[in-house]
PDB file of N, CA and C in Angstrom:
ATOM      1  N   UNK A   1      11.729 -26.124   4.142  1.00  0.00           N
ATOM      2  CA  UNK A   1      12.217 -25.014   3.362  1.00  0.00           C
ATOM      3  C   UNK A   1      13.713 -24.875   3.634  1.00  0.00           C
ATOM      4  N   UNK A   2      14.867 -24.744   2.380  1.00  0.00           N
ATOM      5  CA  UNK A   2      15.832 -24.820   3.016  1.00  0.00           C
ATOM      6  C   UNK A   2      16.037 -23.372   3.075  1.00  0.00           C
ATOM      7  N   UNK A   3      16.992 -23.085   3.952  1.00  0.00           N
ATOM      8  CA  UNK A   3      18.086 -21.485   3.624  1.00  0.00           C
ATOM      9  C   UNK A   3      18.645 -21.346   3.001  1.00  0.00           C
ATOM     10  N   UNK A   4      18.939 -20.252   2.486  1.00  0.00           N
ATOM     11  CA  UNK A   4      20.296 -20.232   1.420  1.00  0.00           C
ATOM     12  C   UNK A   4      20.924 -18.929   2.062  1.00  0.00           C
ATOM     13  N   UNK A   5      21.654 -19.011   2.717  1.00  0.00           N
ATOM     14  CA  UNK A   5      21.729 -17.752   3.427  1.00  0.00           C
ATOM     15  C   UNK A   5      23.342 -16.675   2.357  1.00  0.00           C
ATOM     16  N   UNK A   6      23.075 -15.651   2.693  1.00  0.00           N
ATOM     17  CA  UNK A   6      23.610 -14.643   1.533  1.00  0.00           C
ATOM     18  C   UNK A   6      25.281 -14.399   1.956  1.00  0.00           C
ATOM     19  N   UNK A   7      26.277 -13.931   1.471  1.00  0.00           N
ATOM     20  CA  UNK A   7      27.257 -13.731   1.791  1.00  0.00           C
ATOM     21  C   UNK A   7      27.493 -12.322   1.120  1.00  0.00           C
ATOM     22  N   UNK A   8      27.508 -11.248   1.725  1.00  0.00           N
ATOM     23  CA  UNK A   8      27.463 -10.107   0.550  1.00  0.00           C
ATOM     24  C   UNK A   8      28.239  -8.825   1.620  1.00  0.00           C
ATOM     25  N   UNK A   9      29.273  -7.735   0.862  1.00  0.00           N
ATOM     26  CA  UNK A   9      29.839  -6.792   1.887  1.00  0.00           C
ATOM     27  C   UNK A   9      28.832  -5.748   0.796  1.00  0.00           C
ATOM     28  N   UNK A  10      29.317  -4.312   2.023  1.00  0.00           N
ATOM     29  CA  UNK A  10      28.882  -3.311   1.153  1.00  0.00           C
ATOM     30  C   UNK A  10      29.981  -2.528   2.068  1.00  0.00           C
ATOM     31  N   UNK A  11      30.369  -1.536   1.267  1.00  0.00           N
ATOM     32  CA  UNK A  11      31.638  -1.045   1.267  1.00  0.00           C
ATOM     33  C   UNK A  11      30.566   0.499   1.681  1.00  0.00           C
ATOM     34  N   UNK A  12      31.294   1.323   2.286  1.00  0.00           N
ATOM     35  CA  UNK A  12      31.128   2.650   3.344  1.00  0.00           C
ATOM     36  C   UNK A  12      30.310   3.076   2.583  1.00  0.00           C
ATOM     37  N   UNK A  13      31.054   3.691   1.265  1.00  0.00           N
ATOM     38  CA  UNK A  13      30.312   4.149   0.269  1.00  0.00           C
ATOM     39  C   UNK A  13      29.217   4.222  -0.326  1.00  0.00           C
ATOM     40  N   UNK A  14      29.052   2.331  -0.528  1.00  0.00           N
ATOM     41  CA  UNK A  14      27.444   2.505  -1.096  1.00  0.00           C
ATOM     42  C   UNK A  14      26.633   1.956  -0.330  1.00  0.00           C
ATOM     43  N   UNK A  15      27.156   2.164   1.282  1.00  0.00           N
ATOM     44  CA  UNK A  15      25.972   2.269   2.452  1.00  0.00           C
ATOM     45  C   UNK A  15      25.965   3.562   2.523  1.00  0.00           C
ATOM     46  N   UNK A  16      26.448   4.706   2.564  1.00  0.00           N
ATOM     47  CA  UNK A  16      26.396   5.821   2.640  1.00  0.00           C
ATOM     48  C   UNK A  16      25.127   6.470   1.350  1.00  0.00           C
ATOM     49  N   UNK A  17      25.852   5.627   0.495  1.00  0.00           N
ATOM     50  CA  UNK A  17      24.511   6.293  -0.704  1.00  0.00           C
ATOM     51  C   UNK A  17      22.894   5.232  -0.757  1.00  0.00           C
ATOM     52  N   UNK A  18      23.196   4.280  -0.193  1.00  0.00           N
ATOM     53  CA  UNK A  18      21.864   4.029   0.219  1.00  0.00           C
ATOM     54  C   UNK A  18      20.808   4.004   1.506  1.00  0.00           C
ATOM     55  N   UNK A  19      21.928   4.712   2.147  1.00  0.00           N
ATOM     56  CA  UNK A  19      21.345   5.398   3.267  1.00  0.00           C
ATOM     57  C   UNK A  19      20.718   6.893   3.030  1.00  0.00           C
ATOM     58  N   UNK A  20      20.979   7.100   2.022  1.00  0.00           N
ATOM     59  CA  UNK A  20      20.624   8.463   1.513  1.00  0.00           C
ATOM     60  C   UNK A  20      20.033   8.599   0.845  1.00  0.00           C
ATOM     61  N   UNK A  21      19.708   7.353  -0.127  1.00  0.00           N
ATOM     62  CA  UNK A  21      18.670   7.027  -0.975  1.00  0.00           C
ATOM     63  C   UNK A  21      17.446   7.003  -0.068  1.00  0.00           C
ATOM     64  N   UNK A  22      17.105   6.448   1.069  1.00  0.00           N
ATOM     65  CA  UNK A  22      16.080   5.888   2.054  1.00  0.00           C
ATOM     66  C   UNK A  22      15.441   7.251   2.499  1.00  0.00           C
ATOM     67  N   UNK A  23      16.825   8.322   3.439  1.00  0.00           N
ATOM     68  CA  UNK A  23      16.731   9.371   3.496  1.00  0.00           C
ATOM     69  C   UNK A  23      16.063  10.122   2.796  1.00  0.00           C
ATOM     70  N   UNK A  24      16.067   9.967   1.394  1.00  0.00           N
ATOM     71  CA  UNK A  24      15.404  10.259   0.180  1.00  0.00           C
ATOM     72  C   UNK A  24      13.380  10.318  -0.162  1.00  0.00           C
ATOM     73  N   UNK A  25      13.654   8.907   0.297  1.00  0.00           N
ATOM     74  CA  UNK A  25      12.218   7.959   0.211  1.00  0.00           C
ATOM     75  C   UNK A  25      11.708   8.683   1.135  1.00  0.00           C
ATOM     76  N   UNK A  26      12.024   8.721   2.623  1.00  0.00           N
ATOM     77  CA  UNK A  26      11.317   8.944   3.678  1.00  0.00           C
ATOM     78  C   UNK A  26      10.804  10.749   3.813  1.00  0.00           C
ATOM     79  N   UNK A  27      11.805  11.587   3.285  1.00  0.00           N
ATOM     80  CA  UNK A  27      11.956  12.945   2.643  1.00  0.00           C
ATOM     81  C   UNK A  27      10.373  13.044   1.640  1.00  0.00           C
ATOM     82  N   UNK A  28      10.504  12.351   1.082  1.00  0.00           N
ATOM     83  CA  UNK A  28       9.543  12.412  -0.299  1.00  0.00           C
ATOM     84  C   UNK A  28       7.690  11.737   0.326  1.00  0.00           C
ATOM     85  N   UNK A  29       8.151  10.672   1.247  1.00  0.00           N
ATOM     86  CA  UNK A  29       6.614  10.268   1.916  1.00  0.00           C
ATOM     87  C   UNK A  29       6.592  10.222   2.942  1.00  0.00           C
ATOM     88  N   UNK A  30       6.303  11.500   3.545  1.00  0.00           N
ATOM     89  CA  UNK A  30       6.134  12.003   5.020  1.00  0.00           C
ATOM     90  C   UNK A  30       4.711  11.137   5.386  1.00  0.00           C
ATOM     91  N   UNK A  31       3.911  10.699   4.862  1.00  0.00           N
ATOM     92  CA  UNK A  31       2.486  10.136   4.992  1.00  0.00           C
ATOM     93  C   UNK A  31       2.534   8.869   5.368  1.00  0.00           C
ATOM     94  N   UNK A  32       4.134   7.983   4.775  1.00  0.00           N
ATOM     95  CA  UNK A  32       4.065   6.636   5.314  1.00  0.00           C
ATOM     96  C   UNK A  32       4.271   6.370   7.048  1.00  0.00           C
ATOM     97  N   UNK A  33       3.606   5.427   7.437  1.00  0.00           N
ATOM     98  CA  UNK A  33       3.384   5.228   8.856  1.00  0.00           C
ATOM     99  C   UNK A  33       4.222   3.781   9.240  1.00  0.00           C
ATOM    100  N   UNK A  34       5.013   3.527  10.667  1.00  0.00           N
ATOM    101  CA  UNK A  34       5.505   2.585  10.998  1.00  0.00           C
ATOM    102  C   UNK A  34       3.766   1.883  11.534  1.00  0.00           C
ATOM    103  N   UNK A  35       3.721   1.034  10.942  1.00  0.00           N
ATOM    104  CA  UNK A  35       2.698  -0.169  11.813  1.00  0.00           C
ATOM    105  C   UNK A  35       3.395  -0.935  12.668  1.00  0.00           C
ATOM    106  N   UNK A  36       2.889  -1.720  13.562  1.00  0.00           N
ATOM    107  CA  UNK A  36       3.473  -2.413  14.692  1.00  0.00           C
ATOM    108  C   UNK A  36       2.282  -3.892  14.010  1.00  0.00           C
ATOM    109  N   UNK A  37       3.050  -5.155  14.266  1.00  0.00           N
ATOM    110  CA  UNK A  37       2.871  -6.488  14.334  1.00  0.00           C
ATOM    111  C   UNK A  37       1.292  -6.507  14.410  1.00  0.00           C
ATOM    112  N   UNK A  38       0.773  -5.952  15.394  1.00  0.00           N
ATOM    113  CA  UNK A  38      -0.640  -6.386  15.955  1.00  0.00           C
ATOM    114  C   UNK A  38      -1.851  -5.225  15.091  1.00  0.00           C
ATOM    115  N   UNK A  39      -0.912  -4.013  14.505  1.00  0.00           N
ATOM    116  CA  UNK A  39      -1.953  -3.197  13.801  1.00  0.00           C
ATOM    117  C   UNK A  39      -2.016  -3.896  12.281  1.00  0.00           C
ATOM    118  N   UNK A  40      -0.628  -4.702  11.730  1.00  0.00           N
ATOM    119  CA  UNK A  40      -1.112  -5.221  10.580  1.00  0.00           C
ATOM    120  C   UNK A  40      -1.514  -6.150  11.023  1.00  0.00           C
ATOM    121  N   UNK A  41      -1.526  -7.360  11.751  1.00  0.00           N
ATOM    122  CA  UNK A  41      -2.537  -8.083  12.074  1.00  0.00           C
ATOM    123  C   UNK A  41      -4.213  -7.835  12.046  1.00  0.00           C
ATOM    124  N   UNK A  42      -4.498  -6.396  12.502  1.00  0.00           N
ATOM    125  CA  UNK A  42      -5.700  -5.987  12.509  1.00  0.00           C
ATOM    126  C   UNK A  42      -6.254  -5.463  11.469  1.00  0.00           C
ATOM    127  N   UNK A  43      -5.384  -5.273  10.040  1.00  0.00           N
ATOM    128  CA  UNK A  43      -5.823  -4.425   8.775  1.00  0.00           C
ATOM    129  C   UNK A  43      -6.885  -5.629   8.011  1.00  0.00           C
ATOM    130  N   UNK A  44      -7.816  -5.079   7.426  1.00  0.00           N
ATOM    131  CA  UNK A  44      -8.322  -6.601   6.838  1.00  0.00           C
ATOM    132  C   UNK A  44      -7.830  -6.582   5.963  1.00  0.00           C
ATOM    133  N   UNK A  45      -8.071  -8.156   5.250  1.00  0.00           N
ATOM    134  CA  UNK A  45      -7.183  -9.289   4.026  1.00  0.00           C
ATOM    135  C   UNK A  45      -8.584  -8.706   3.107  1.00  0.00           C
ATOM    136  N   UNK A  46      -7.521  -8.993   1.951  1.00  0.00           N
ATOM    137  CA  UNK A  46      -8.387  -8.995   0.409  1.00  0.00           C
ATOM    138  C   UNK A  46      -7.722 -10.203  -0.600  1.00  0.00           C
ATOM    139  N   UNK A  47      -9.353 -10.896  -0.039  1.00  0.00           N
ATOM    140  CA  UNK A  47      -8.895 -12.203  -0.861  1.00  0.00           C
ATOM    141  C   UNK A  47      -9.696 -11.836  -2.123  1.00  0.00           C
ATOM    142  N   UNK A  48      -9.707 -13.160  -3.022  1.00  0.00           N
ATOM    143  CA  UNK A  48     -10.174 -13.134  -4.282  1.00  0.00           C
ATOM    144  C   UNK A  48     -11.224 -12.646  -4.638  1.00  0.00           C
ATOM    145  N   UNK A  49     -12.445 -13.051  -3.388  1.00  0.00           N
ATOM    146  CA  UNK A  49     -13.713 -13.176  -3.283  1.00  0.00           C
ATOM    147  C   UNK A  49     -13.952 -11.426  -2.851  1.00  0.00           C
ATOM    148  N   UNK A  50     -13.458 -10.701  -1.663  1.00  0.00           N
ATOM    149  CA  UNK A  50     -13.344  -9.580  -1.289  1.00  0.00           C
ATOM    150  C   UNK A  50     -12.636  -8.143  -2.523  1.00  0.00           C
ATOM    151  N   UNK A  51     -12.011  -8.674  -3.008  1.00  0.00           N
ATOM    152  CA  UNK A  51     -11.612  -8.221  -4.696  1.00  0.00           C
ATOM    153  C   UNK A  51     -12.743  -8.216  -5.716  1.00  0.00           C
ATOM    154  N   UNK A  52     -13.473  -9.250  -5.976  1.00  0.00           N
ATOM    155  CA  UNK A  52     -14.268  -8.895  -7.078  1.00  0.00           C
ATOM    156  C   UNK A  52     -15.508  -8.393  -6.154  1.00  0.00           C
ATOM    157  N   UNK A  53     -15.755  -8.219  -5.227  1.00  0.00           N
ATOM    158  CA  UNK A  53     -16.873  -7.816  -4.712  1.00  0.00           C
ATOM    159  C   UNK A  53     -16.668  -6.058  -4.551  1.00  0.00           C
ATOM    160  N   UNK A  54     -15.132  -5.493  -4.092  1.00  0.00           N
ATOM    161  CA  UNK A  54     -14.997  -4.330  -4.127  1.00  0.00           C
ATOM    162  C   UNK A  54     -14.966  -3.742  -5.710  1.00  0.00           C
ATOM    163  N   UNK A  55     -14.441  -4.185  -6.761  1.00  0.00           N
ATOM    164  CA  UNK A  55     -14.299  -4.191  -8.342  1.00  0.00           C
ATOM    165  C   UNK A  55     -15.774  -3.790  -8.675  1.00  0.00           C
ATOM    166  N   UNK A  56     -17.010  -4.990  -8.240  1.00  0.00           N
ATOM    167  CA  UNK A  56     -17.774  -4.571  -9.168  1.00  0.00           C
ATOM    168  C   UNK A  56     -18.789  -3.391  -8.207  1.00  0.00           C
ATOM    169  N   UNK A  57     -18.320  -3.085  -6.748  1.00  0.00           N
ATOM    170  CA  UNK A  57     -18.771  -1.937  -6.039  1.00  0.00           C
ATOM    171  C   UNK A  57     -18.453  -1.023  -7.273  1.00  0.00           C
ATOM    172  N   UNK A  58     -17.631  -0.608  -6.986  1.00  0.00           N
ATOM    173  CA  UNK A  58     -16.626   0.363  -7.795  1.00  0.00           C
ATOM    174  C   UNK A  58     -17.205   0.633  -9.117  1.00  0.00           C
ATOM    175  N   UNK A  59     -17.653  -0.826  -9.756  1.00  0.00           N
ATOM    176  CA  UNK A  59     -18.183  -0.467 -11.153  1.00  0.00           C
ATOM    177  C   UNK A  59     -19.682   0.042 -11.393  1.00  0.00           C
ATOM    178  N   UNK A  60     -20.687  -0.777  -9.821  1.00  0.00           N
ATOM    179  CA  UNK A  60     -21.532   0.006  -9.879  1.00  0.00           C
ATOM    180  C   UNK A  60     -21.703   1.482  -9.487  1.00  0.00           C
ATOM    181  N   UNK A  61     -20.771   1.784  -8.763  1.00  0.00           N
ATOM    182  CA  UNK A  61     -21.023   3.589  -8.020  1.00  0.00           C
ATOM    183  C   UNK A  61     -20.300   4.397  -9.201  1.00  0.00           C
ATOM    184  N   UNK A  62     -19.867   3.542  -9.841  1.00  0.00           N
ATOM    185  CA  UNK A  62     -19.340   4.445 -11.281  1.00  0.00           C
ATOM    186  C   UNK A  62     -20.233   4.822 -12.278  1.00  0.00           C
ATOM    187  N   UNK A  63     -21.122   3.756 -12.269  1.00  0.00           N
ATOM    188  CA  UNK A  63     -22.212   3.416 -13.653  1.00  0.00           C
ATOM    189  C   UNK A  63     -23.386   4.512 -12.670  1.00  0.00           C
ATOM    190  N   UNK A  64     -23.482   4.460 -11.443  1.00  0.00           N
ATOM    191  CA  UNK A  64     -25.188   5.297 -10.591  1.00  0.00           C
ATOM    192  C   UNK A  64     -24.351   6.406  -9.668  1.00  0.00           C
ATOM    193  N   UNK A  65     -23.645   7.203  -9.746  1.00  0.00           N
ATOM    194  CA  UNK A  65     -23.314   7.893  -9.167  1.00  0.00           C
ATOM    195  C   UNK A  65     -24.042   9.073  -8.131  1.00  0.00           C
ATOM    196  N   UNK A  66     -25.046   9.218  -8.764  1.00  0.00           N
ATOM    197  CA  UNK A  66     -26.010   9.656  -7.902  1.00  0.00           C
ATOM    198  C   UNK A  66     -26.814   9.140  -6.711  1.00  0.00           C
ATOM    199  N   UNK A  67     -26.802   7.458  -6.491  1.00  0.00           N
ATOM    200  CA  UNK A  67     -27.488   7.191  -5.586  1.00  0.00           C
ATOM    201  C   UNK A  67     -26.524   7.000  -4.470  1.00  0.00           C
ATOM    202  N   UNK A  68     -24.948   7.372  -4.770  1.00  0.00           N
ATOM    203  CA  UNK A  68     -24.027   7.296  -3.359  1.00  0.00           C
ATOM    204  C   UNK A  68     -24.893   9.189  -2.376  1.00  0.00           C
ATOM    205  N   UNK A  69     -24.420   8.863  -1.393  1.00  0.00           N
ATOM    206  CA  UNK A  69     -23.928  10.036  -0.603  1.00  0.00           C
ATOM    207  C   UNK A  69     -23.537  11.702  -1.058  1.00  0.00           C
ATOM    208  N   UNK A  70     -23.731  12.601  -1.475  1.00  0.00           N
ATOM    209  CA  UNK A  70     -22.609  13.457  -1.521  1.00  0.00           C
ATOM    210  C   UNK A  70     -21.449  13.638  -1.222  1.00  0.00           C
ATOM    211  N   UNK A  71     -21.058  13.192   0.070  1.00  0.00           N
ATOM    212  CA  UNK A  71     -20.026  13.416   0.549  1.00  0.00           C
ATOM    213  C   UNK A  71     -19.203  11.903   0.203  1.00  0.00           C
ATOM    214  N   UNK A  72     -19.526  11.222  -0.625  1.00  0.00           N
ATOM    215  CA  UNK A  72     -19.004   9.616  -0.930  1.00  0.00           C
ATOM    216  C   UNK A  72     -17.943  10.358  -2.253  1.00  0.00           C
ATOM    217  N   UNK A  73     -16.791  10.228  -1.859  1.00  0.00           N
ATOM    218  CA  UNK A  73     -15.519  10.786  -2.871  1.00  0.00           C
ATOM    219  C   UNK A  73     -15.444   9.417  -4.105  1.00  0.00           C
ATOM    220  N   UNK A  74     -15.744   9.379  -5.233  1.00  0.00           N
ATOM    221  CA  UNK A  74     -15.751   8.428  -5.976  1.00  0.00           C
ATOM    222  C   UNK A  74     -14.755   8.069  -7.170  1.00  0.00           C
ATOM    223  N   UNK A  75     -13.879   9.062  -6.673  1.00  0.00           N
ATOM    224  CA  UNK A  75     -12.327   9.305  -7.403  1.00  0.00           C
ATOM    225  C   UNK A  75     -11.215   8.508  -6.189  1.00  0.00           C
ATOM    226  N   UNK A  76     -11.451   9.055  -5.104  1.00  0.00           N
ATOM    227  CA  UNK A  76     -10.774   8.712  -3.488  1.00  0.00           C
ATOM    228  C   UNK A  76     -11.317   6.954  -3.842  1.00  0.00           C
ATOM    229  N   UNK A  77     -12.458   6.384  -3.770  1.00  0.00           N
ATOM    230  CA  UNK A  77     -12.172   5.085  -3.429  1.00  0.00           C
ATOM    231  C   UNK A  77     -11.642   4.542  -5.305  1.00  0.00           C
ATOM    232  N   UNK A  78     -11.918   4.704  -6.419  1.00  0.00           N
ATOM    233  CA  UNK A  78     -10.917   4.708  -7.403  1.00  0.00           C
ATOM    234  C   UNK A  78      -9.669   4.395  -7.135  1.00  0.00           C
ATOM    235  N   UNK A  79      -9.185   5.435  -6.847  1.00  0.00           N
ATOM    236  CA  UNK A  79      -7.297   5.226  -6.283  1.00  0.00           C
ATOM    237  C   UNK A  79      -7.515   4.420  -5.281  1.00  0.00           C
ATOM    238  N   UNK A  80      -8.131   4.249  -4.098  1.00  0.00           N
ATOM    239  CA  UNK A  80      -8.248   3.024  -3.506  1.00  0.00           C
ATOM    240  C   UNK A  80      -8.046   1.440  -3.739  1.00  0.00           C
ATOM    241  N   UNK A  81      -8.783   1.198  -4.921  1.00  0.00           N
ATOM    242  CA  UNK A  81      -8.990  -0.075  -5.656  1.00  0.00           C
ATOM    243  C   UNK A  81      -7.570  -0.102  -6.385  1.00  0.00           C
ATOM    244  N   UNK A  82      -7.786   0.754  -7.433  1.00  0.00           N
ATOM    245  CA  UNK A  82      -6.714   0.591  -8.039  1.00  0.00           C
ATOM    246  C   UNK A  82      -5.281   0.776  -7.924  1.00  0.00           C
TER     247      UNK A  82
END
């Protein structure tokens, strides 16, 4: 793989405003979390196979909604998937 390594300034200014932009981001999602190396290491992978298997979960607890749990939020894993 080669490098192509970058040559680029940024002038006070528009480190100042994208430091404030970030400021911004981080302001707006108090919920995002620093992970460390070994906790994303530990998140599980969603491969192809793990994808259509959660998809057609999803499509069955959509289609029988009654035979989940009560307490099974079926909007919560929705935004999950999608």
């Amino acid at each position: 793989m080669s490098m192509s390594p970058i040559s680029a300034t940024l002038d006070s200014k528009d480190r100042e405003t994208v430091m404030a932009a970030i400021a911004t981001i981080k302001e707006k999602l108090p919920f995002l979390i620093d992970l460390t190396a070994d906790d994303r290491k530990a998140l599980p992978k969603m491969g192809d196979k793990s994808r259509a298997f959660v998809s057609k979960a999803l499509e069955v607890a959509t289609q029988n909604p009654n035979f989940l749990p009560r307490s099974f939020n079926l909007e919560e894993l929705r935004k999950d998937v999608l």
